[in-house]
Every structure is written in structure tokens, then in C-alpha cells.
C-alpha atoms as a PDB file:
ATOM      1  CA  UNK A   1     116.287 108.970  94.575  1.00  0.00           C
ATOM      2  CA  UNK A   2     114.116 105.512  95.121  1.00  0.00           C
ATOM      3  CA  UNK A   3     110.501 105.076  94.727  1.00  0.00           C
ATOM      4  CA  UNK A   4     109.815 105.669  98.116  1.00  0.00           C
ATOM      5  CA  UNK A   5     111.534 109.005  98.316  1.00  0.00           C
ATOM      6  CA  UNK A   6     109.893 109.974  95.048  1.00  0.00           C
ATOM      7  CA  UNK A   7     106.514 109.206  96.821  1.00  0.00           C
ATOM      8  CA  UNK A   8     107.348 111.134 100.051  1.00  0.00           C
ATOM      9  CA  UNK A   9     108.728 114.120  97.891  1.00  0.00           C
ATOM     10  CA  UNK A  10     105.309 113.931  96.084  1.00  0.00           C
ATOM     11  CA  UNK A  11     103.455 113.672  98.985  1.00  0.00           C
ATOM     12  CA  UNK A  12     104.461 116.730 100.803  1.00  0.00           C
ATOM     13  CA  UNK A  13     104.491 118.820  97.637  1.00  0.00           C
ATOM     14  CA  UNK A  14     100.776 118.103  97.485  1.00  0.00           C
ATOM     15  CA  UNK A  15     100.317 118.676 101.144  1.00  0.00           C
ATOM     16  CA  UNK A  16     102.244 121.440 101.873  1.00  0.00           C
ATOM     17  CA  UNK A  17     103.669 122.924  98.840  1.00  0.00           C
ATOM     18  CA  UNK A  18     107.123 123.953  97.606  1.00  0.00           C
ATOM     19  CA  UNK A  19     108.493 125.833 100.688  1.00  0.00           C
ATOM     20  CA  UNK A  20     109.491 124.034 103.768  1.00  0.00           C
ATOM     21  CA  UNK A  21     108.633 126.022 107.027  1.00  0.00           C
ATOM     22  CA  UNK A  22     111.852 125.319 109.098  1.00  0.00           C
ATOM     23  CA  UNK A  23     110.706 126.038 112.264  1.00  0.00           C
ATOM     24  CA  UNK A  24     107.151 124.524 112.011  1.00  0.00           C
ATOM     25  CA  UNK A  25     108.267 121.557 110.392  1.00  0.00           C
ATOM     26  CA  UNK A  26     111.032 121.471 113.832  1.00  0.00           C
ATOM     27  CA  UNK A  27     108.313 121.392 116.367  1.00  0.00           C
ATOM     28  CA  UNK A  28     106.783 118.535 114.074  1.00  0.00           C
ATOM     29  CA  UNK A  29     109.554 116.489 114.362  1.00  0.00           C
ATOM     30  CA  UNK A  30     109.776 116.912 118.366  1.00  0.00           C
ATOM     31  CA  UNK A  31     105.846 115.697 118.161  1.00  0.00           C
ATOM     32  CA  UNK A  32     106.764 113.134 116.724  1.00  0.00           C
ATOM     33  CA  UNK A  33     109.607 111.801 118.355  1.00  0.00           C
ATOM     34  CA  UNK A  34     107.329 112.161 121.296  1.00  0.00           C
ATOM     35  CA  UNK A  35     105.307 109.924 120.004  1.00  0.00           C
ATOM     36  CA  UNK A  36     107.434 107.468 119.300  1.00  0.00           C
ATOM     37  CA  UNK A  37     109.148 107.998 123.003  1.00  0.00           C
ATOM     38  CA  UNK A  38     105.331 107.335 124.201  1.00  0.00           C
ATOM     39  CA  UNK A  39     105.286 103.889 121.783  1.00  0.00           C
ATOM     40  CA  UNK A  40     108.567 102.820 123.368  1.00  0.00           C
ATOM     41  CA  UNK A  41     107.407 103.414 126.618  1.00  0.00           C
ATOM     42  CA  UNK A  42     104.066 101.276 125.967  1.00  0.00           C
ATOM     43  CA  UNK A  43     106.386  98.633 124.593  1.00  0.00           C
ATOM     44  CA  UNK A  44     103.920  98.668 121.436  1.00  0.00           C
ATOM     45  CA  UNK A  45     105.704  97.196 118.655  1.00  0.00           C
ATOM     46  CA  UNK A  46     103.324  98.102 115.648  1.00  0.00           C
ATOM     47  CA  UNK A  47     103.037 102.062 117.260  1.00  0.00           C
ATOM     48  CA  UNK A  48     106.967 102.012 117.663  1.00  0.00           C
ATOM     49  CA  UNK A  49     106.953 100.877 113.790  1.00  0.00           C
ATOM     50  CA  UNK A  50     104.743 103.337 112.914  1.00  0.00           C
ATOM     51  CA  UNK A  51     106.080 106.341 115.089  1.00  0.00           C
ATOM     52  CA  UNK A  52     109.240 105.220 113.725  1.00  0.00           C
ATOM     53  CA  UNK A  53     108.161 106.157 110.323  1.00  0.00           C
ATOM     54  CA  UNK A  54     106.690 109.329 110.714  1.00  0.00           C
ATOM     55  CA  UNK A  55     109.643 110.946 112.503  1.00  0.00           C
ATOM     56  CA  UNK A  56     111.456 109.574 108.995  1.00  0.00           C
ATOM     57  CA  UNK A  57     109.003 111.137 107.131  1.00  0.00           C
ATOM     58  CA  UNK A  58     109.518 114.980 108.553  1.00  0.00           C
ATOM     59  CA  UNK A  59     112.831 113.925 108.453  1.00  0.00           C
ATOM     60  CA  UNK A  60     112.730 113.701 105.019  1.00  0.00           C
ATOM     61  CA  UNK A  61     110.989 116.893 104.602  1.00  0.00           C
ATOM     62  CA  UNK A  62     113.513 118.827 106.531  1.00  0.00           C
ATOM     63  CA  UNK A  63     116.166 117.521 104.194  1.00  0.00           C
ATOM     64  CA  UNK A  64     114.840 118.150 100.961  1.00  0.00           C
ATOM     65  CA  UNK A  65     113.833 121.204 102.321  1.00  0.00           C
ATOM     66  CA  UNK A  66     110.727 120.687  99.663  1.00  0.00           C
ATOM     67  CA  UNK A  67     112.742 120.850  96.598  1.00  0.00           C
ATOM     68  CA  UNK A  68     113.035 117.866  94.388  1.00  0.00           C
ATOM     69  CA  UNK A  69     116.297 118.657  93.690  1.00  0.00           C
ATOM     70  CA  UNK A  70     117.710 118.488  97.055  1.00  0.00           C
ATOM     71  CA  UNK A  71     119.525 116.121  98.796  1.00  0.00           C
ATOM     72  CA  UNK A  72     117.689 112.432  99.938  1.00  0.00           C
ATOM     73  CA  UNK A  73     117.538 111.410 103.499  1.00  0.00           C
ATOM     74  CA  UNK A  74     119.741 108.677 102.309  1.00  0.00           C
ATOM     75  CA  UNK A  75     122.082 111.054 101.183  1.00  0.00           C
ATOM     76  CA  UNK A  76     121.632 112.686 104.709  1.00  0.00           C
ATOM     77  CA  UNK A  77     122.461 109.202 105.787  1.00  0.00           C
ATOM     78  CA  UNK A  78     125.308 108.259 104.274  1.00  0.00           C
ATOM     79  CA  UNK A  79     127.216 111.355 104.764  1.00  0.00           C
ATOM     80  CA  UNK A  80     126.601 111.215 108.501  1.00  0.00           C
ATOM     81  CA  UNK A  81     127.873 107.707 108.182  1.00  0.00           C
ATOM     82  CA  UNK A  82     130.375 108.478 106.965  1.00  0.00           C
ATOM     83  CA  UNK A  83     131.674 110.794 109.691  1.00  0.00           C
ATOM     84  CA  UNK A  84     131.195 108.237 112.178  1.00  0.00           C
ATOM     85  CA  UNK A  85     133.348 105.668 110.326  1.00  0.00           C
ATOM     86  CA  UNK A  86     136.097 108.110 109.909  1.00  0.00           C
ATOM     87  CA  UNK A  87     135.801 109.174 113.776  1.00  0.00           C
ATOM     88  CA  UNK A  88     135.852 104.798 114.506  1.00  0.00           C
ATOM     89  CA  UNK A  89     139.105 105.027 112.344  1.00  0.00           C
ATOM     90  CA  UNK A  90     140.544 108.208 114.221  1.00  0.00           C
ATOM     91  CA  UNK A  91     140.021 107.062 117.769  1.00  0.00           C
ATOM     92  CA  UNK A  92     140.982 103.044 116.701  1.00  0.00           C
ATOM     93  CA  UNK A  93     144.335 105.372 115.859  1.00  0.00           C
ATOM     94  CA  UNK A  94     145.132 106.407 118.998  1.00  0.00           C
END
């Protein structure tokens, strides 16, 4: 895990301790990507930035599911990466 994960993992252990409330923390990450759906729309670069970044932060939440030994976004990442790169292979195949 990187500094910044360690800091986000930190900072919602303060905020909203161990447990992660599944469907709550959902209906945060729609908010969000509201938001940043409104930003796009507004064309304001900074708020899309910004936006950006907090749907990556529940994001993070959700995966960790608030335990600091659970799987990083960027573990999150890669795996789903990885699917899509052995999909590209599959249908280059054919």
C-alpha cells in the first residue's frame, strides 16, 4: 500500500470507523459521481479534478471495506486490468 492509500485508510478509520456501511457508502458514491457528471457538464476543469477524486476516495472505501488489511484500489485496479487485457487478447484471437 502507498502513502496515499495509507492516508485515505487512516482517514476514514477516523471518520467513520472500522465497519464499512455497504449500502450507505453506495448511495455516496452515486452522489458523487453526480457531482462529477455536474463538473463535466460545467466544463470546470478544477471541479472535474476534484469530483474526480472524491468518487476515488469512496471508491477506496468500498474496497478496503475499512480494514487495513484488505485489498488497495490499486489492487482493485490492476486485477480489473487485467481482465480487459486478456478479453483484448481473446477477441484479437478471433
Amino acid at each position: 500500500m502507498n502513502n496515499l492509500e495509507k492516508r485515505i485508510a487512516a482517514w476514514h478509520a477516523a471518520k467513520f470507523g472500522p465497519a464499512v456501511n455497504l449500502p450507505k457508502t453506495y448511495r455516496k458514491l452515486l452522489e458523487e459521481v453526480g457531482e462529477l457528471g455536474e463538473a463535466m457538464i460545467s466544463g470546470d476543469a478544477r471541479a472535474i479534478q476534484e469530483e474526480a477524486g472524491d468518487v476515488a476516495l469512496v471508491l477506496c472505501h468500498l474496497v478496503r471495506g475499512g480494514s487495513p488489511d484488505a485489498p488497495s484500489l490499486e489492487a482493485a485496479m490492476e486485477l480489473s486490468l487485467m481482465k480487459c487485457e486478456k478479453r483484448l487478447r481473446e477477441a484479437r484471437k478471433t
